[in-house]
Protein backbone atom coordinates (compact mmCIF):
# COMPACT_ATOMS: atom_id res chain seq x y z
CA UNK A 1 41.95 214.68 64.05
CA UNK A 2 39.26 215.49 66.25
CA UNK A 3 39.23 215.61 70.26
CA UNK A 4 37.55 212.25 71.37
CA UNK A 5 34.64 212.56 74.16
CA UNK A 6 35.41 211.94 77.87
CA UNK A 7 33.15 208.92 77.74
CA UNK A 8 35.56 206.88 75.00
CA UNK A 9 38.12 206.90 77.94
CA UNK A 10 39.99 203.48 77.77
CA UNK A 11 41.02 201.10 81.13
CA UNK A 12 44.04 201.69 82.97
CA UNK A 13 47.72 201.14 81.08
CA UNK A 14 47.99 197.52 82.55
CA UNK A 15 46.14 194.44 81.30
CA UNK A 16 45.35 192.31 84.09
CA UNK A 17 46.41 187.88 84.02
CA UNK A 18 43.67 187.20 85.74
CA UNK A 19 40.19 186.11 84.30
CA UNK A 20 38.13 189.25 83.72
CA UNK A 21 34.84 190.47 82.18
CA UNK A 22 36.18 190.10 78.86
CA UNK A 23 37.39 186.24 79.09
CA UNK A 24 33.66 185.13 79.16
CA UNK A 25 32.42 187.83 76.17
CA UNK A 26 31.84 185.88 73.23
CA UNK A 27 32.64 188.52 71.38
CA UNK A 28 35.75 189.60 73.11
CA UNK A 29 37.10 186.33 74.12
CA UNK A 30 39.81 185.60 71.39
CA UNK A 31 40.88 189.38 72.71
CA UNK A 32 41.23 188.76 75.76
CA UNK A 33 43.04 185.72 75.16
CA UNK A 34 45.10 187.08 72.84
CA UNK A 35 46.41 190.24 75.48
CA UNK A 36 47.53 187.90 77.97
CA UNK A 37 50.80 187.66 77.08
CA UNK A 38 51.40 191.38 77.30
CA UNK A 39 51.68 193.72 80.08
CA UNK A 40 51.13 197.08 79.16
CA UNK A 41 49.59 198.91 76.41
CA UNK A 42 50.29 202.67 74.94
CA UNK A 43 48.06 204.75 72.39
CA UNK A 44 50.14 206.30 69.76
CA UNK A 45 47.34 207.78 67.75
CA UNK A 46 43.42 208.30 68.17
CA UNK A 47 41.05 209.84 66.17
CA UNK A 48 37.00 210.38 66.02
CA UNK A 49 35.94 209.71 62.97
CA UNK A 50 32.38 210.69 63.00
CA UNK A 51 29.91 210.51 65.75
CA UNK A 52 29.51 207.08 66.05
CA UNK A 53 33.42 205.68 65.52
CA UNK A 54 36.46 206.14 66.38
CA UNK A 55 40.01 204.42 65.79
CA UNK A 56 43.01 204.06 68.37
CA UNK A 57 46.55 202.62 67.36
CA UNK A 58 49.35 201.65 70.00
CA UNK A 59 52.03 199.24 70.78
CA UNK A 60 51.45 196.21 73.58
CA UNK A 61 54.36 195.70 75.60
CA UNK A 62 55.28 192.01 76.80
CA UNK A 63 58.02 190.74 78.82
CA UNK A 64 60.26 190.19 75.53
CA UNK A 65 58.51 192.07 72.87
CA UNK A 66 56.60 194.66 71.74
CA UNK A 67 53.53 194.29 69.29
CA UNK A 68 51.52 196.71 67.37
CA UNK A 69 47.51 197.07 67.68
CA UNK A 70 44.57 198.48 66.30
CA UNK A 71 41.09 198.96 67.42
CA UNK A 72 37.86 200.39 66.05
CA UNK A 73 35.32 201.60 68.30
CA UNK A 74 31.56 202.05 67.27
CA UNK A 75 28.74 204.07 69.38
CA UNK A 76 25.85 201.92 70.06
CA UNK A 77 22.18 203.28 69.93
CA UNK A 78 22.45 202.93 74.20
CA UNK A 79 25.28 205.61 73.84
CA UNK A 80 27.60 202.68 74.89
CA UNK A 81 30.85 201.93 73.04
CA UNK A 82 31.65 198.86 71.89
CA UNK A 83 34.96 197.07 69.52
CA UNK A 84 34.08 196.88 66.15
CA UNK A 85 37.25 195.45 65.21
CA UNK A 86 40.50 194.47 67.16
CA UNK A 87 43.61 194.27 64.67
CA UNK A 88 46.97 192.58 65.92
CA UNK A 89 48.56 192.24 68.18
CA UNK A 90 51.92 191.91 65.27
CA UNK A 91 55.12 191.82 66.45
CA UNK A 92 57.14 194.48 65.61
């Protein structure tokens, strides 16, 4: 597993109710949607898997259950990250 880069740093631990940047991405907007119901996140595993992606699992946290994610993160040509591929949220 390699180190990931200080720029792949993810948001804060807490996913926010309210209507954010992400609720009017029409790429992103199913995600959002689907995160409401949870209120915290943890990453239980990262890893860089070449320059230009990189994985992250962890478990979502809700106010009666806990779910398991996935996401794939890709390097744009900007330098930018961006989701490739959001997998979950299932319910442990």
């Amino acid at each position: 597993m390699h180190a990931l880069a200080p720029e792949i740093a993810l948001p804060a631990c807490r996913i926010s109710k309210q209507r954010g940047k992400y609720d009017w991405d029409s790429g992103l907007a199913s995600v959002a949607r689907k995160l409401k119901v949870y209120q915290s996140y943890a990453i239980k595993s990262q890893n860089l898997d070449s320059e230009k992606d990189a994985t992250f699992a962890g478990v979502l946290t809700g106010p009666t259950s806990q779910a398991h994610f996935d996401v794939l993160l890709v390097k744009q040509q900007s330098g930018q990250w961006a989701v490739g591929t959001f997998g979950g949220p299932d319910r442990k």
